[in-house]
Protein backbone atom coordinates (compact mmCIF):
# COMPACT_ATOMS: atom_id res chain seq x y z
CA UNK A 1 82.77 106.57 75.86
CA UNK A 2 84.30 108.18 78.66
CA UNK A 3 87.36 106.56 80.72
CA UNK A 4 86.90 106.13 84.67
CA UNK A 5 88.69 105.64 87.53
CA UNK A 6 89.06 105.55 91.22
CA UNK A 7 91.85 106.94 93.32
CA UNK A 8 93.22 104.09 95.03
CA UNK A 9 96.80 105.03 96.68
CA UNK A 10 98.56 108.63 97.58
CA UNK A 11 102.07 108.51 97.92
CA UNK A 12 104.56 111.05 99.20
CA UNK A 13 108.45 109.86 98.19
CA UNK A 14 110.89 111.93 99.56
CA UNK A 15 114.04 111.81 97.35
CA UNK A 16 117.57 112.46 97.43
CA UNK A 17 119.89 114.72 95.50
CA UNK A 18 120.12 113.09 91.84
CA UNK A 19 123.71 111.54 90.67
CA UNK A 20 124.62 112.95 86.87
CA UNK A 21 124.99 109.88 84.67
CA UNK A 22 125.47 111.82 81.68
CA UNK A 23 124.78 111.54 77.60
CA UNK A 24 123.50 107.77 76.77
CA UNK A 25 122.10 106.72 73.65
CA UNK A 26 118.01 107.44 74.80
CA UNK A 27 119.51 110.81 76.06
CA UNK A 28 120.73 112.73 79.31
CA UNK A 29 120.16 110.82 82.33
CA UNK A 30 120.43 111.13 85.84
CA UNK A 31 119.26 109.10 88.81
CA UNK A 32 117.28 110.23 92.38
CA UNK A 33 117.46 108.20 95.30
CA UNK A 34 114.20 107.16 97.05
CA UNK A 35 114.88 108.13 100.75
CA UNK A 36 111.49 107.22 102.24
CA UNK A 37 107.84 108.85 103.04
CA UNK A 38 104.54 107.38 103.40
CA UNK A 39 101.38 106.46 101.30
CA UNK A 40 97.68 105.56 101.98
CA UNK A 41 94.51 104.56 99.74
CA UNK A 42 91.72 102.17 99.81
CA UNK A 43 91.84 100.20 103.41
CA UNK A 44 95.77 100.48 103.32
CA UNK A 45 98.38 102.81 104.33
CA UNK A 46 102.36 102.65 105.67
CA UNK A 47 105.29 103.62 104.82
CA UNK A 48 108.06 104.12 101.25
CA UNK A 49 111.28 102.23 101.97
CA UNK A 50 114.39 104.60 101.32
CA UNK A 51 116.34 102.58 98.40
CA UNK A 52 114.52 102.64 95.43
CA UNK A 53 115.41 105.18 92.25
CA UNK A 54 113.75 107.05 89.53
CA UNK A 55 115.84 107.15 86.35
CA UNK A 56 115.45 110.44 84.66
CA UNK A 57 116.13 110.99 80.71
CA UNK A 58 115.80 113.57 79.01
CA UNK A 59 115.25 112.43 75.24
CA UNK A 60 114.81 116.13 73.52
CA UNK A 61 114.49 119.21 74.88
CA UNK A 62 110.08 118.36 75.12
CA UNK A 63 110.47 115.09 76.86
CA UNK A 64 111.69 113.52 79.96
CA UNK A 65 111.10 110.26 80.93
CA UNK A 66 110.80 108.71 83.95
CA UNK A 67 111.41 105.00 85.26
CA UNK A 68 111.01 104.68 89.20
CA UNK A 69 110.82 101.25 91.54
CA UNK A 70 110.82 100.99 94.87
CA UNK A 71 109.15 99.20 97.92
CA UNK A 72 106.58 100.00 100.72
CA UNK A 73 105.53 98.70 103.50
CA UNK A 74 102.27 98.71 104.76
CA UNK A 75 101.33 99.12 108.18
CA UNK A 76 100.82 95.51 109.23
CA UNK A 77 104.05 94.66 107.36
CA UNK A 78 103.48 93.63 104.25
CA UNK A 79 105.54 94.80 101.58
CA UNK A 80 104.27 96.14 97.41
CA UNK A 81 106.98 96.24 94.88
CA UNK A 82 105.59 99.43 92.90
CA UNK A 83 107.21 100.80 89.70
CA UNK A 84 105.94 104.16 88.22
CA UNK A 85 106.91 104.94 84.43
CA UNK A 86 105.75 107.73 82.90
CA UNK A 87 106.67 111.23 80.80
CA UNK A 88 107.14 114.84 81.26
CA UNK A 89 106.38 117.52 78.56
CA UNK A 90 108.91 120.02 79.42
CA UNK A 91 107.24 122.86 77.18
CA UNK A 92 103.51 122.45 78.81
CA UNK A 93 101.95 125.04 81.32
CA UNK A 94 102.04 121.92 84.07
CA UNK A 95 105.85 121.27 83.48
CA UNK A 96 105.91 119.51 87.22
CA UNK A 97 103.16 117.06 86.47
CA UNK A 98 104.25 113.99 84.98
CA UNK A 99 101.75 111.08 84.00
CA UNK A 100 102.29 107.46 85.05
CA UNK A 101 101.33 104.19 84.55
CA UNK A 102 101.94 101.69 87.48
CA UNK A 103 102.62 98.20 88.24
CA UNK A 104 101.97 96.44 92.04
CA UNK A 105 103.63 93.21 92.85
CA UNK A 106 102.61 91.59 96.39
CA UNK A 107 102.06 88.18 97.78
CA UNK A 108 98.59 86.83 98.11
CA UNK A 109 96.65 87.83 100.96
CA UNK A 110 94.69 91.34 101.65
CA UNK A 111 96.55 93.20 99.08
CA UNK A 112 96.39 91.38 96.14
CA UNK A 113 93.95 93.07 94.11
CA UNK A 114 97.16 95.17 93.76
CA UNK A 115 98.05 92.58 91.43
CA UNK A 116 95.44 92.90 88.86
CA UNK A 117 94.00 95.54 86.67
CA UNK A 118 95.16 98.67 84.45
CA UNK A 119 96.85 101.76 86.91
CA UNK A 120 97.71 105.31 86.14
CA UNK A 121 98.44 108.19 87.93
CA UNK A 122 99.65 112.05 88.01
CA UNK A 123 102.62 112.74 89.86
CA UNK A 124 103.74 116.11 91.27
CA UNK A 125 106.86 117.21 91.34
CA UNK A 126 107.25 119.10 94.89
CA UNK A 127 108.38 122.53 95.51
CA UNK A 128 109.63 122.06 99.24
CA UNK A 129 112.94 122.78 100.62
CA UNK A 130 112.87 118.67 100.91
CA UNK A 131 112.38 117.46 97.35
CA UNK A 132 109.66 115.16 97.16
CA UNK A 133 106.82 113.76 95.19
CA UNK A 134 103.45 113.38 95.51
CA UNK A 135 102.10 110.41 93.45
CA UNK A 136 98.09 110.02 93.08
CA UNK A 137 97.02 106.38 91.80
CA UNK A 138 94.18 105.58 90.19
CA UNK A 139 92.89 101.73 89.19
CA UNK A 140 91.04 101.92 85.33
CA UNK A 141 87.39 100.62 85.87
C-alpha cells in the first residue's frame, strides 16, 4: 500500500540570525527568530507573522532537531497557529532538507479543516543572502 498526499500550503519564513543557547541535556541548541514572509495553498494565502521561533538541537553529530511555532495570517484576517517539528540527517546527500510533521490550530469558520487530519511536509533550508525557509505541506489522504 502506497501513502498519498496532497500539497495543501507553501510557506516562505524568513528568519533571523539564531541566538546560541548552548550544551543542554537533549544537546546543542540554538534558537532563530521568525521575522515574517508569506504562504499560500488550497483556496488560502497571506502572510507569516514575525515572532515565532524554531528551536534547533543538535543531539549527535547525525541529527538535528527542529521545533518551530509561529502564526499567520491569512488574507481576510484570520489567523493559524502552525507548529512544524521535524529532523535533519546531517550526514545525508540532502543535508538542507528537513522532514516535518505539522499541527494547525484556527477558529471555526473557512479554515477549519486545518484542524483535522495527519500533515507532513519537507522543508528547505534556503541559500539566499536573506536566510529563509521554504516549507511545502502536505495533508495524509
Amino acid at each position: 500500500m502506497l501513502l498519498e498526499a496532497n500539497l495543501v500550503l507553501t510557506l516562505i519564513v524568513e528568519t533571523g540570525e539564531s541566538e546560541e543557547v548552548g550544551n543542554t541535556p537533549r544537546g546543542y541548541l540554538k534558537v532563530v527568530p521568525i521575522k515574517g514572509g508569506s504562504f499560500f495553498g488550497v483556496n488560502v494565502k497571506g502572510k507569516v507573522l514575525p515572532g515565532g521561533y524554531d528551536w534547533n538541537t543538535v543531539i549527535n553529530n547525525d541529527t538535528e532537531h527542529h521545533l518551530s511555532k509561529y502564526i499567520l495570517k491569512t488574507d481576510d484576517g484570520t489567523y493559524i497557529s502552525i507548529e512544524n517539528e521535524g529532523y535533519l540527517e546531517l550526514k545525508e546527500e540532502h543535508s538542507n532538507r528537513i522532514k516535518t510533521s505539522s499541527r494547525f490550530e484556527v477558529t471555526e469558520g473557512k479554515y477549519d479543516w486545518l484542524n483535522s487530519g495527519v500533515y507532513v511536509g519537507s522543508l528547505e533550508v534556503g541559500k539566499t543572502e536573506s536566510p529563509s525557509k521554504n516549507i511545502k505541506i502536505f495533508k495524509m489522504k
